[in-house]
Protein backbone atom coordinates (compact mmCIF):
# COMPACT_ATOMS: atom_id res chain seq x y z
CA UNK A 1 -38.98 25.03 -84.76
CA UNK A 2 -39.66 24.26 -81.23
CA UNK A 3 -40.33 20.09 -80.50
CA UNK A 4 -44.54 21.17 -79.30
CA UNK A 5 -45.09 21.84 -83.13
CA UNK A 6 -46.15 18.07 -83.91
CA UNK A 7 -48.29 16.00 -84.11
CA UNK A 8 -49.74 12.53 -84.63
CA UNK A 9 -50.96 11.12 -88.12
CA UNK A 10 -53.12 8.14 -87.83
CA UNK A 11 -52.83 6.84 -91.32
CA UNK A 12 -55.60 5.05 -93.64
CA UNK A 13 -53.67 1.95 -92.99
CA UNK A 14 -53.47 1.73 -89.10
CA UNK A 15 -50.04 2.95 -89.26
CA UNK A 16 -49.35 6.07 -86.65
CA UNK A 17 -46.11 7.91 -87.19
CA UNK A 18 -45.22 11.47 -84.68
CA UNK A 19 -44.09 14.24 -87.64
CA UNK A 20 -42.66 17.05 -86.55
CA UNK A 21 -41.48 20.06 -88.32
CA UNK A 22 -37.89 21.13 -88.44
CA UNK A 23 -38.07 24.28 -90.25
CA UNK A 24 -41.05 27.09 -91.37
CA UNK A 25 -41.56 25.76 -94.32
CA UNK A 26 -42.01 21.92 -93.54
CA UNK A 27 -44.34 23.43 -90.67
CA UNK A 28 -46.09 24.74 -93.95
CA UNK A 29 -46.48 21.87 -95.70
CA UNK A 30 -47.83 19.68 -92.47
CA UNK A 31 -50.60 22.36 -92.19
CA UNK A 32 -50.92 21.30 -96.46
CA UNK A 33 -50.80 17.96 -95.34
CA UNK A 34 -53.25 18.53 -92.43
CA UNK A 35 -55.62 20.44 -94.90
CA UNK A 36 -55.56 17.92 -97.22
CA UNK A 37 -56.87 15.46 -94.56
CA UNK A 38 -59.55 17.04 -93.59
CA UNK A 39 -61.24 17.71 -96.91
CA UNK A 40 -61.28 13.95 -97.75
CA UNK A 41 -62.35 13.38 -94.05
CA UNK A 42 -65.32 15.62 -93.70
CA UNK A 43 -66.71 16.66 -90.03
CA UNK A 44 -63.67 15.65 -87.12
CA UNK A 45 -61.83 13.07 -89.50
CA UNK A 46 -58.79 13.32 -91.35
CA UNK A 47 -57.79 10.31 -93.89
CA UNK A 48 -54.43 10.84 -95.23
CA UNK A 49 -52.46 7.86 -96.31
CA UNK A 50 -48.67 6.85 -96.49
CA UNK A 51 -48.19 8.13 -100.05
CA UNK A 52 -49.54 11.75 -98.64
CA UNK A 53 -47.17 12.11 -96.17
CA UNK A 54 -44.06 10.71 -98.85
CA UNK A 55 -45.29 13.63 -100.81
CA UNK A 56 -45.33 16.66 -98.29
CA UNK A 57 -42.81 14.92 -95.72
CA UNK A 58 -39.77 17.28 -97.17
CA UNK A 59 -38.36 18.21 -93.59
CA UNK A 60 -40.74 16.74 -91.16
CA UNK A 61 -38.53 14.40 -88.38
CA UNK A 62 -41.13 11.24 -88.71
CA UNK A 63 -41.28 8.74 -86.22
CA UNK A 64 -43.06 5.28 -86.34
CA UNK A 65 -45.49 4.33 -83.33
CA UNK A 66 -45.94 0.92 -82.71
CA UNK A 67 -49.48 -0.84 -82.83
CA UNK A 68 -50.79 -1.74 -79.76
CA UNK A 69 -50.33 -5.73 -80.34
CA UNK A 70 -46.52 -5.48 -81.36
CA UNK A 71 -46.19 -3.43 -78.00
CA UNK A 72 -47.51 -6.11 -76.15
CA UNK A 73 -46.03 -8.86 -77.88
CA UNK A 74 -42.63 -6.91 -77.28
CA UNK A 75 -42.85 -6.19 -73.67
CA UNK A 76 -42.32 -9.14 -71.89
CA UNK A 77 -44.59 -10.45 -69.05
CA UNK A 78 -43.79 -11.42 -65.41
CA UNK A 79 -44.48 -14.89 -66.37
CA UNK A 80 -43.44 -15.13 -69.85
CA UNK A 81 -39.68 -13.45 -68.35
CA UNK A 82 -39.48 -16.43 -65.34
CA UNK A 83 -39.37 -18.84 -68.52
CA UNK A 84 -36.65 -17.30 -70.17
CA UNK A 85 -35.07 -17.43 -66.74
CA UNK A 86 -32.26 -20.12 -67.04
CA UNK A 87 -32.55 -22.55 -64.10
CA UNK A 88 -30.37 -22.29 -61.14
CA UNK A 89 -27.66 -25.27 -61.55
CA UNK A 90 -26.62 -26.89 -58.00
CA UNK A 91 -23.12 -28.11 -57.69
């Protein structure tokens, strides 16, 4: 399957994970998954949870996104890198 077939599932519990398809029958069973979704969701939502995706996940590639917070928290700032900094010793 070619890598544009993905997409992004923004789970019940905040959690975003990237699944993507890696034959024509997992590309199947993420349009299942999709389907399913949307008829809990009603009108432009889908709510799918982590036990949904466990059960049609059978050859989807998934990949974790971070939350916005642990992003920032891991990318260190300007200032917060000059403190790590170790002091320049004189001789």
């Amino acid at each position: 399957m070619p890598p544009d077939r993905g997409c992004r599932l923004d789970l019940t519990d905040g959690m975003s994970v990237l699944v993507y398809p890696t034959d024509r029958p997992a590309y199947a069973r993420l349009c299942r998954l999709l389907s399913l979704g949307k008829r809990r969701g009603g009108k432009a939502q889908c709510r799918l949870d982590w036990s949904d995706l466990v059960a049609y996940g059978e050859g989807l590639i998934a990949v974790l996104v971070p939350d916005e917070a642990m992003s920032l928290r891991a990318a260190p700032s300007p200032a917060r890198a000059s403190l790590r900094r170790p002091a320049p010793i004189w001789h």
